[in-house]
PDB file of N, CA and C in Angstrom:
ATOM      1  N   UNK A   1     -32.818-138.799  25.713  1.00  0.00           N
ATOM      2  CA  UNK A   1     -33.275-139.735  26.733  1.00  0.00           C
ATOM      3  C   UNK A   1     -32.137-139.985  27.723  1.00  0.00           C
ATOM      4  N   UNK A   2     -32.431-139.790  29.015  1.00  0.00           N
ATOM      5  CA  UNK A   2     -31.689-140.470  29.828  1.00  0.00           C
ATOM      6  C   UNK A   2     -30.754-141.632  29.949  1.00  0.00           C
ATOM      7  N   UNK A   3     -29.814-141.636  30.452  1.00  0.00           N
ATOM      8  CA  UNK A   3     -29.385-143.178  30.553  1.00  0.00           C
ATOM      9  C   UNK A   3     -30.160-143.437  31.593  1.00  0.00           C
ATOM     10  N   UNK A   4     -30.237-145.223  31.356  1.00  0.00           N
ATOM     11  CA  UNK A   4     -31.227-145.891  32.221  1.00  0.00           C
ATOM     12  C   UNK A   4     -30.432-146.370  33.928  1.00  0.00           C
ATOM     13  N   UNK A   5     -29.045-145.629  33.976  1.00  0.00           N
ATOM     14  CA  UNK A   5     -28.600-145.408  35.431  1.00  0.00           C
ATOM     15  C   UNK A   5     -28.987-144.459  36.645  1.00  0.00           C
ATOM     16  N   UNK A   6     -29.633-143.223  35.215  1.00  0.00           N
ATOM     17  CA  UNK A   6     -30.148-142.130  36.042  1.00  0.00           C
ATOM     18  C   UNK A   6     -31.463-142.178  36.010  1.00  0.00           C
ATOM     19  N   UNK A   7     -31.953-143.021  35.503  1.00  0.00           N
ATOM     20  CA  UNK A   7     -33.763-143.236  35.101  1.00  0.00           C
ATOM     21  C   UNK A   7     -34.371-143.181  36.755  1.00  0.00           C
ATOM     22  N   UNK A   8     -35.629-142.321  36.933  1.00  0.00           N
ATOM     23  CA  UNK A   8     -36.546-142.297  38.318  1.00  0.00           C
ATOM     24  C   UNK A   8     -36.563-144.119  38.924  1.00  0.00           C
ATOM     25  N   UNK A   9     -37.145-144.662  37.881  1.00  0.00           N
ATOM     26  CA  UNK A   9     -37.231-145.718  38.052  1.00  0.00           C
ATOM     27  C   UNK A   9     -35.827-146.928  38.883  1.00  0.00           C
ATOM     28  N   UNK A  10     -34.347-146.572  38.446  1.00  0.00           N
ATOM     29  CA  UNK A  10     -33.312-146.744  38.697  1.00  0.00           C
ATOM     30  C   UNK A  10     -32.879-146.305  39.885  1.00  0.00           C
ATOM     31  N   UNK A  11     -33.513-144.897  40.164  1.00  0.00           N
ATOM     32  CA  UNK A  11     -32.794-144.585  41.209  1.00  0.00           C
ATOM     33  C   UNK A  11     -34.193-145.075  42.612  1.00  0.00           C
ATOM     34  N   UNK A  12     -35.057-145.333  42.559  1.00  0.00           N
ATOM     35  CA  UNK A  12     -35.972-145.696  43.495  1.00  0.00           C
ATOM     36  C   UNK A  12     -35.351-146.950  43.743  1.00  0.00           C
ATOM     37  N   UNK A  13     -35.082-148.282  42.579  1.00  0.00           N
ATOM     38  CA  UNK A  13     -34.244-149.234  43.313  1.00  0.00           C
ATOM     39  C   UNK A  13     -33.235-148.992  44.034  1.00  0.00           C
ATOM     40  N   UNK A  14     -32.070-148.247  43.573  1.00  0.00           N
ATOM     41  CA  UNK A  14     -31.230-148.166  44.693  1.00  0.00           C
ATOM     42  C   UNK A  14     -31.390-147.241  45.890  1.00  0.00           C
ATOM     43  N   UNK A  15     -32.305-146.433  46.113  1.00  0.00           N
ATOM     44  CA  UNK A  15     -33.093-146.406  47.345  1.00  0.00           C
ATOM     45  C   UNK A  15     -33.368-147.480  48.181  1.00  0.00           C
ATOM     46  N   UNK A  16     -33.941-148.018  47.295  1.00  0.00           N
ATOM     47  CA  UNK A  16     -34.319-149.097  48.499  1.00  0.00           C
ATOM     48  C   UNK A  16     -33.358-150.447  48.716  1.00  0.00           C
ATOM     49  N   UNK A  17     -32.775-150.348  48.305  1.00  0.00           N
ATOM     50  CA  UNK A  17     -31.616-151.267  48.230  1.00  0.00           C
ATOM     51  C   UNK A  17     -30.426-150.694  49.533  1.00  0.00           C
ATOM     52  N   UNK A  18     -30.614-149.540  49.629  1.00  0.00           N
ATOM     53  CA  UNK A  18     -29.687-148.426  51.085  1.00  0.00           C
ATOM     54  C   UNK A  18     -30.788-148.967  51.904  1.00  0.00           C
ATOM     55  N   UNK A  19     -31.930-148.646  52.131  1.00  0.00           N
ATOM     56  CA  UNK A  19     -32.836-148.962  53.153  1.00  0.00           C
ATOM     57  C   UNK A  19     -33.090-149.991  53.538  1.00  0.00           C
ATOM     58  N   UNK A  20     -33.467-151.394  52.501  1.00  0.00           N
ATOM     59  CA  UNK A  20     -33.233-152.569  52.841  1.00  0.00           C
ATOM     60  C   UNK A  20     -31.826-152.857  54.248  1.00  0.00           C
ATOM     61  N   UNK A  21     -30.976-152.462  53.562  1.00  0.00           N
ATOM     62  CA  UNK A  21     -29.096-152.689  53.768  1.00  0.00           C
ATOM     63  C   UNK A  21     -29.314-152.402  55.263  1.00  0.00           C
ATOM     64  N   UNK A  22     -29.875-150.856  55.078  1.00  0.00           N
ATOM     65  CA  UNK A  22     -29.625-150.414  56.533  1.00  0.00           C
ATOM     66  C   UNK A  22     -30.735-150.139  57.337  1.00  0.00           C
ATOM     67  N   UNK A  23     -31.841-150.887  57.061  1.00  0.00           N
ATOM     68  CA  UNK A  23     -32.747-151.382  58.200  1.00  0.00           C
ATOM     69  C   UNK A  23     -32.153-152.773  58.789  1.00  0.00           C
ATOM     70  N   UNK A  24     -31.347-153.328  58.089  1.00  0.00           N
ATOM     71  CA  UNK A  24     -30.556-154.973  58.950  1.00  0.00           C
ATOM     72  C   UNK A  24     -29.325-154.239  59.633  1.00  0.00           C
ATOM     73  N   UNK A  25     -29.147-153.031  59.347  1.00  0.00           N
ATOM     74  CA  UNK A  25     -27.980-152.799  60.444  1.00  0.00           C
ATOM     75  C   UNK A  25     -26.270-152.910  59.577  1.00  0.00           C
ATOM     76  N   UNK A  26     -26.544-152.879  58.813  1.00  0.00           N
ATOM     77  CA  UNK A  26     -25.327-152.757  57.967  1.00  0.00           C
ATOM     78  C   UNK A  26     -24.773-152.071  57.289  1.00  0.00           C
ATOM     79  N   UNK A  27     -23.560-151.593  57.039  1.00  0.00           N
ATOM     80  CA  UNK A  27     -22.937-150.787  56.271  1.00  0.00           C
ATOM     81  C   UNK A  27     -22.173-151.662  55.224  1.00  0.00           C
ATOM     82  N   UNK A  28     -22.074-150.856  54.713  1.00  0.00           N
ATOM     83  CA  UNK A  28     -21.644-151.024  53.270  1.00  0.00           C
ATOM     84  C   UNK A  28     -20.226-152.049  53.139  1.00  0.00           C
ATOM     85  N   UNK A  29     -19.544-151.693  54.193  1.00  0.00           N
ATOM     86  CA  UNK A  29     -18.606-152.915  54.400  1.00  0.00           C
ATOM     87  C   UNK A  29     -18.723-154.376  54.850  1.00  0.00           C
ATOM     88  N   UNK A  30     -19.624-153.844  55.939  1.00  0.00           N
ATOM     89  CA  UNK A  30     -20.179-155.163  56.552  1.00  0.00           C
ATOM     90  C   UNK A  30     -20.466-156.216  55.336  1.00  0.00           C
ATOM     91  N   UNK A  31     -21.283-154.852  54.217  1.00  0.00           N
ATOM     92  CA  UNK A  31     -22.147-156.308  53.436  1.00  0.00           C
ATOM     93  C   UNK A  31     -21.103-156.550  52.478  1.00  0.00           C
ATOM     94  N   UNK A  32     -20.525-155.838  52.006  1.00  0.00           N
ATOM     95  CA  UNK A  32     -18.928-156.333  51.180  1.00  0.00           C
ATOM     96  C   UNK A  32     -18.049-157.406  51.885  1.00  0.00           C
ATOM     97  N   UNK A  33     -17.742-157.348  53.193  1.00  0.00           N
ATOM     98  CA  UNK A  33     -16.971-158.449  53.855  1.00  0.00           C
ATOM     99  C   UNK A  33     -18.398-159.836  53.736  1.00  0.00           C
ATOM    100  N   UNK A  34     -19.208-159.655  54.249  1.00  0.00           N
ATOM    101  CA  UNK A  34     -20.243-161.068  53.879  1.00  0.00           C
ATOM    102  C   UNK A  34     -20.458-161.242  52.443  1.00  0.00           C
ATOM    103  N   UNK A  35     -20.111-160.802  51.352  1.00  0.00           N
ATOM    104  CA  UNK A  35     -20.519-160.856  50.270  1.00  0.00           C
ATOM    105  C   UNK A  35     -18.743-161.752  49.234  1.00  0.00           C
ATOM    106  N   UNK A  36     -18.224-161.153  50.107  1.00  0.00           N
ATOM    107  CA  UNK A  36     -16.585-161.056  49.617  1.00  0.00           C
ATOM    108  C   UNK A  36     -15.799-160.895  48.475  1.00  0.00           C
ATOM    109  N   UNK A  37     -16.593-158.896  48.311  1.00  0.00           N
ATOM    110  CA  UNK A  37     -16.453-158.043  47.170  1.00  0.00           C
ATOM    111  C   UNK A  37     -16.033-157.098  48.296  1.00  0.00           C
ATOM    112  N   UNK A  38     -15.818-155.868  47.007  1.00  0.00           N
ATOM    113  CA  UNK A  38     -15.245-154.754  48.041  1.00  0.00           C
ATOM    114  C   UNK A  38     -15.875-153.876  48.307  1.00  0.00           C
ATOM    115  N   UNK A  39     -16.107-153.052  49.044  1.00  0.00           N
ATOM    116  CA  UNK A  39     -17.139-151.933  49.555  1.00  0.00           C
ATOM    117  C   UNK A  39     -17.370-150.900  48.806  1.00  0.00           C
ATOM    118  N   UNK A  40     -15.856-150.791  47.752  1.00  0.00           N
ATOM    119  CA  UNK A  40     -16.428-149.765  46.434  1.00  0.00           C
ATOM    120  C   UNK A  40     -17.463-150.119  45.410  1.00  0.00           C
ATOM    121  N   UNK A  41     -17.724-151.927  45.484  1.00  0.00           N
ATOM    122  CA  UNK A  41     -18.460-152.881  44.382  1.00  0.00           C
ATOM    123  C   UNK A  41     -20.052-152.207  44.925  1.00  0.00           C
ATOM    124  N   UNK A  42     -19.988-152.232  46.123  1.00  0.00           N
ATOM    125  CA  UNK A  42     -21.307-151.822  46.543  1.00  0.00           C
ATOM    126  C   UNK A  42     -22.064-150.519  46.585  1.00  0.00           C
ATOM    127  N   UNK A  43     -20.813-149.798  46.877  1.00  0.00           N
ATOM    128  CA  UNK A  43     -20.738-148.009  46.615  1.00  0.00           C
ATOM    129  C   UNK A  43     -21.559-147.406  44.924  1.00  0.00           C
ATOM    130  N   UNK A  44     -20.442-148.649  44.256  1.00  0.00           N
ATOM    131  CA  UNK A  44     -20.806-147.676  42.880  1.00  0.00           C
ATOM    132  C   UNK A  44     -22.564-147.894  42.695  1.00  0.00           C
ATOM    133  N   UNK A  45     -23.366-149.377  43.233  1.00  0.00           N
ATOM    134  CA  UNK A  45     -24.476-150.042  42.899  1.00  0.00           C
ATOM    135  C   UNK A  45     -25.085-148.844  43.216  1.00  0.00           C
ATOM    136  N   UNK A  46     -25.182-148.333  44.723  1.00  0.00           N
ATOM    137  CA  UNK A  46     -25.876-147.726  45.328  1.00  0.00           C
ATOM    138  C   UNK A  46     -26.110-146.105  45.055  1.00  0.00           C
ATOM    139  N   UNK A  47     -24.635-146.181  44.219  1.00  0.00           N
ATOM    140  CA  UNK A  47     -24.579-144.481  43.448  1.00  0.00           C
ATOM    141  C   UNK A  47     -24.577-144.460  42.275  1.00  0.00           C
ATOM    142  N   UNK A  48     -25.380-145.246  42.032  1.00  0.00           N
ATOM    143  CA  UNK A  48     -25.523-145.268  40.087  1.00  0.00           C
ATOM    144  C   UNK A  48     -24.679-145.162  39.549  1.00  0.00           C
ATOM    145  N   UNK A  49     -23.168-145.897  40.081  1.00  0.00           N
ATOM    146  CA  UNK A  49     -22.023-145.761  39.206  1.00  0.00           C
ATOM    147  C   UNK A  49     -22.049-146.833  38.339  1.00  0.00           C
ATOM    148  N   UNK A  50     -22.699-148.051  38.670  1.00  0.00           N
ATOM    149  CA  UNK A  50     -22.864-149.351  38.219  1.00  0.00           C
ATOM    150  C   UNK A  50     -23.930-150.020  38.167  1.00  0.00           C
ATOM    151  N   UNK A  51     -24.239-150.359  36.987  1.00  0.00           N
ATOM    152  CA  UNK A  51     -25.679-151.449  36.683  1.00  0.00           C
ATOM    153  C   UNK A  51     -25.228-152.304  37.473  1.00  0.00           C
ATOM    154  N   UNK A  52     -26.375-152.826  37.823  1.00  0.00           N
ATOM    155  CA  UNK A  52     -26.134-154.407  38.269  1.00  0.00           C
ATOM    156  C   UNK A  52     -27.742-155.356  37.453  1.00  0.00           C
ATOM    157  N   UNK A  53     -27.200-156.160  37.337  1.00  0.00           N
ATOM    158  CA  UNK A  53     -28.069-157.711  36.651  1.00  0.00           C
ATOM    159  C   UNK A  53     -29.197-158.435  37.659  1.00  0.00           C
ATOM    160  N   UNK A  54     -30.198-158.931  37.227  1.00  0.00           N
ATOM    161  CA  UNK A  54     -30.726-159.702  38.491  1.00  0.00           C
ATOM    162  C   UNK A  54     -30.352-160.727  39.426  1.00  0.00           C
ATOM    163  N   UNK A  55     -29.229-161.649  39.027  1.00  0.00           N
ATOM    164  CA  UNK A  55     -28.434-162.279  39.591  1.00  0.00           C
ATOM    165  C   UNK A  55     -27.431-161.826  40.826  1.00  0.00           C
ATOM    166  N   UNK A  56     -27.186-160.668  40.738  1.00  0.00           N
ATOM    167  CA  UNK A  56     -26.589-159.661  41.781  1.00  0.00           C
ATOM    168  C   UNK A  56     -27.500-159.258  42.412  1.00  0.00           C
ATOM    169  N   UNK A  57     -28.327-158.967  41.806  1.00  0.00           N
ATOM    170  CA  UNK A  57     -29.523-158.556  42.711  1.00  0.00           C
ATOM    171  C   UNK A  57     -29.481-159.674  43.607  1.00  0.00           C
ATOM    172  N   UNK A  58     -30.006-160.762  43.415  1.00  0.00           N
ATOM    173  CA  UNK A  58     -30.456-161.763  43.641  1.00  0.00           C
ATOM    174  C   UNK A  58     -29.386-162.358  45.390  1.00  0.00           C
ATOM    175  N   UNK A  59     -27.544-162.015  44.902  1.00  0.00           N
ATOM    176  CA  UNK A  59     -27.281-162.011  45.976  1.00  0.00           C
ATOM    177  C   UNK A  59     -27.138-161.069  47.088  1.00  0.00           C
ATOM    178  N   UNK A  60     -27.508-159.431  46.271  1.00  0.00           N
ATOM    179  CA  UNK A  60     -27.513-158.817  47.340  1.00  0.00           C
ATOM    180  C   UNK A  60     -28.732-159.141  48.446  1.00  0.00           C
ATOM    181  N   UNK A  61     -29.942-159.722  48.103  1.00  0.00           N
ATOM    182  CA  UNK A  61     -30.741-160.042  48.557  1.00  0.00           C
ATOM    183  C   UNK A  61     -30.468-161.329  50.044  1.00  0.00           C
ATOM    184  N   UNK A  62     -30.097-161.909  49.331  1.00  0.00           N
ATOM    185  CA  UNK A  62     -29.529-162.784  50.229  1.00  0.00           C
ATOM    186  C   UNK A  62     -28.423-162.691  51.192  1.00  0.00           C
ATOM    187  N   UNK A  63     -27.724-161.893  50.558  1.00  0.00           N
ATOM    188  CA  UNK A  63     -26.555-161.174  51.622  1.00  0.00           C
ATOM    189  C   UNK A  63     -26.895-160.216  52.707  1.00  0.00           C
ATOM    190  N   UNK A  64     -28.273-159.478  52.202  1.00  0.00           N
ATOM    191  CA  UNK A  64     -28.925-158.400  53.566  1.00  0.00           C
ATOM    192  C   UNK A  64     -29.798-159.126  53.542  1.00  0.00           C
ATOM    193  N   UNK A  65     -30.685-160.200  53.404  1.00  0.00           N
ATOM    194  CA  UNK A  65     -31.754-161.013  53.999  1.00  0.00           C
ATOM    195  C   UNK A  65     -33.063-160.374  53.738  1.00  0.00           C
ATOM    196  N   UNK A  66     -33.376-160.041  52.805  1.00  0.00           N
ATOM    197  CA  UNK A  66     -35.065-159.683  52.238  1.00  0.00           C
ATOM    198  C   UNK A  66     -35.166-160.407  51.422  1.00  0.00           C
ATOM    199  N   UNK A  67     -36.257-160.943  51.293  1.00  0.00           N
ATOM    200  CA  UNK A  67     -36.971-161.735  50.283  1.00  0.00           C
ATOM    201  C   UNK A  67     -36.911-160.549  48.864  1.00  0.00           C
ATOM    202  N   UNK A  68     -36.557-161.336  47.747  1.00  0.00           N
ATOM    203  CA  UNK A  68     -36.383-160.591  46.028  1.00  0.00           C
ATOM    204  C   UNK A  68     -37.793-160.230  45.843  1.00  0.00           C
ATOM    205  N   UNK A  69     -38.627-161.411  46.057  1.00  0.00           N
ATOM    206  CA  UNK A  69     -39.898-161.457  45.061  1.00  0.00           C
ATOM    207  C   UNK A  69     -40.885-160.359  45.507  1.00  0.00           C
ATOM    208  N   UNK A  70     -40.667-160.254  47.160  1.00  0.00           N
ATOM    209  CA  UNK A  70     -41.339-159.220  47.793  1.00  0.00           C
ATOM    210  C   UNK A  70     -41.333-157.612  47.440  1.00  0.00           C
ATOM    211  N   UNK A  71     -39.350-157.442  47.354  1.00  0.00           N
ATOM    212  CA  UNK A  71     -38.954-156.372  47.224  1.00  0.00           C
ATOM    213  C   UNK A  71     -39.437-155.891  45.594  1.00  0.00           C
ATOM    214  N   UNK A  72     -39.314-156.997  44.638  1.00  0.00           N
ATOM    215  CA  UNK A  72     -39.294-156.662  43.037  1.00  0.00           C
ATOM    216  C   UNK A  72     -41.031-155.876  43.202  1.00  0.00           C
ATOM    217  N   UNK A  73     -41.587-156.739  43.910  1.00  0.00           N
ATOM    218  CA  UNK A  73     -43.334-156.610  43.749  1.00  0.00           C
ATOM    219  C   UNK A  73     -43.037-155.026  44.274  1.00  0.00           C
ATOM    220  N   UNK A  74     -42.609-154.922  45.978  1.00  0.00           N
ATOM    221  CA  UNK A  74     -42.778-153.805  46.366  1.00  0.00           C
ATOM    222  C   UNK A  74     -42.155-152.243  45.055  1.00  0.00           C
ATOM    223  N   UNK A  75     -41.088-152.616  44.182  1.00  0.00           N
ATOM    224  CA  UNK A  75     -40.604-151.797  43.489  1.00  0.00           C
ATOM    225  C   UNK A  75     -41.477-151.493  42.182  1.00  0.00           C
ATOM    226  N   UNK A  76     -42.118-152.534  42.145  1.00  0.00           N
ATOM    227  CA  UNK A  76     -43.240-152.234  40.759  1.00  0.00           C
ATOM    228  C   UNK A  76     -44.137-151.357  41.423  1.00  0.00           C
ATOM    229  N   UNK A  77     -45.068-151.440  42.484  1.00  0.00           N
ATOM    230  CA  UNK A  77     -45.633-150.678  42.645  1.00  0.00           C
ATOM    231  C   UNK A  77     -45.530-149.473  42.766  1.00  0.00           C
ATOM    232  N   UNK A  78     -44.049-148.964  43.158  1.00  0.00           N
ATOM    233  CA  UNK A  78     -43.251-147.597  43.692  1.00  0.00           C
ATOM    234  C   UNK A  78     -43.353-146.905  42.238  1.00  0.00           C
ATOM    235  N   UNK A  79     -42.572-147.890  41.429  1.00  0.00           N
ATOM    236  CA  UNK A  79     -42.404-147.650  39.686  1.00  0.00           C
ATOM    237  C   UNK A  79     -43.612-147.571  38.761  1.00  0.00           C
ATOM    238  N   UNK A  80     -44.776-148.058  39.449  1.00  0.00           N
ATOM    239  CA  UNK A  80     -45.986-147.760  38.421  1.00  0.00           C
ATOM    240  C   UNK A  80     -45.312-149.027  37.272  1.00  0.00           C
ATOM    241  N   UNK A  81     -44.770-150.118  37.016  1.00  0.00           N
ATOM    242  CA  UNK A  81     -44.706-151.060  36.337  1.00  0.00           C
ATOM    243  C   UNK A  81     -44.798-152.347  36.563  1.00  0.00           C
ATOM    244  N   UNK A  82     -46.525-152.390  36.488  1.00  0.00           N
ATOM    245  CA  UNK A  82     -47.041-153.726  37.547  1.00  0.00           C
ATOM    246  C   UNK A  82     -46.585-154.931  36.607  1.00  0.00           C
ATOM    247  N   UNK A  83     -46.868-155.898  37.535  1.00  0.00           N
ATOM    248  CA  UNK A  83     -45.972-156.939  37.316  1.00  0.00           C
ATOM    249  C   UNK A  83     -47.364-158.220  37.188  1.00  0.00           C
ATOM    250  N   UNK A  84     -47.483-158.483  36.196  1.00  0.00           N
ATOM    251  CA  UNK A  84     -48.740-159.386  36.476  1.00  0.00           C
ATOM    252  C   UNK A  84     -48.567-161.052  36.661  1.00  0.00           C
ATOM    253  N   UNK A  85     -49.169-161.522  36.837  1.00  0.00           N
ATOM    254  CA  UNK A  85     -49.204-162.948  38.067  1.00  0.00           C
ATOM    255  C   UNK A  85     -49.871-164.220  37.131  1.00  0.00           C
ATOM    256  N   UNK A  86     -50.204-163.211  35.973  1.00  0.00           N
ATOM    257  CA  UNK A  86     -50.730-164.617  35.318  1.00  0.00           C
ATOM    258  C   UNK A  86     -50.170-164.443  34.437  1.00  0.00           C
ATOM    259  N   UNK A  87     -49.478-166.118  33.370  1.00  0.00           N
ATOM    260  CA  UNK A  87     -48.990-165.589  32.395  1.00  0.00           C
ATOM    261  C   UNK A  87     -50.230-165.581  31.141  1.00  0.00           C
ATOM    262  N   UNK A  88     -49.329-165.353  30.203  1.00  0.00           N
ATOM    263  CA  UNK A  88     -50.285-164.746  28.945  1.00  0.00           C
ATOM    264  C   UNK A  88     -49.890-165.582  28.122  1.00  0.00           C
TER     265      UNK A  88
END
């Protein structure tokens, strides 16, 4: 089995996590200097050098300005691992 860095699923988030970034017009430094980490912290995210947690998530979100809940929804659907709305 794969590690879950190289998983389809893994790498479609950090797809869209580059596209998010750089549909606001930013590079990778930019969002490291607003974030005030270093541009390799962001490098490795984006090249599956490094897991990241939802809490990171959470500020990369806020640091390039997309809504989480939108993007998580939009990534379940990409991933085929729907996300359901009611609890159980």
């Amino acid at each position: 089995m794969a590690h879950p860095l190289f998983s389809r699923e893994y790498k479609i988030l950090r797809e869209m996590l580059v596209v998010e970034r750089r549909k606001r017009g930013l590079t990778q430094i930019a969002l490291a200097k607003k974030m005030k980490i270093t541009q390799s912290y962001i490098s490795k995210i984006e090249c599956g050098e490094r897991r990241m947690d939802v809490f990171e998530l959470l500020k990369l979100a806020s640091a390039i300005g997309f809504d989480p809940a939108k993007f998580v929804g939009k990534l379940s659907r990409q991933t085929r691992f729907p996300i359901s709305t009611r609890l159980r």
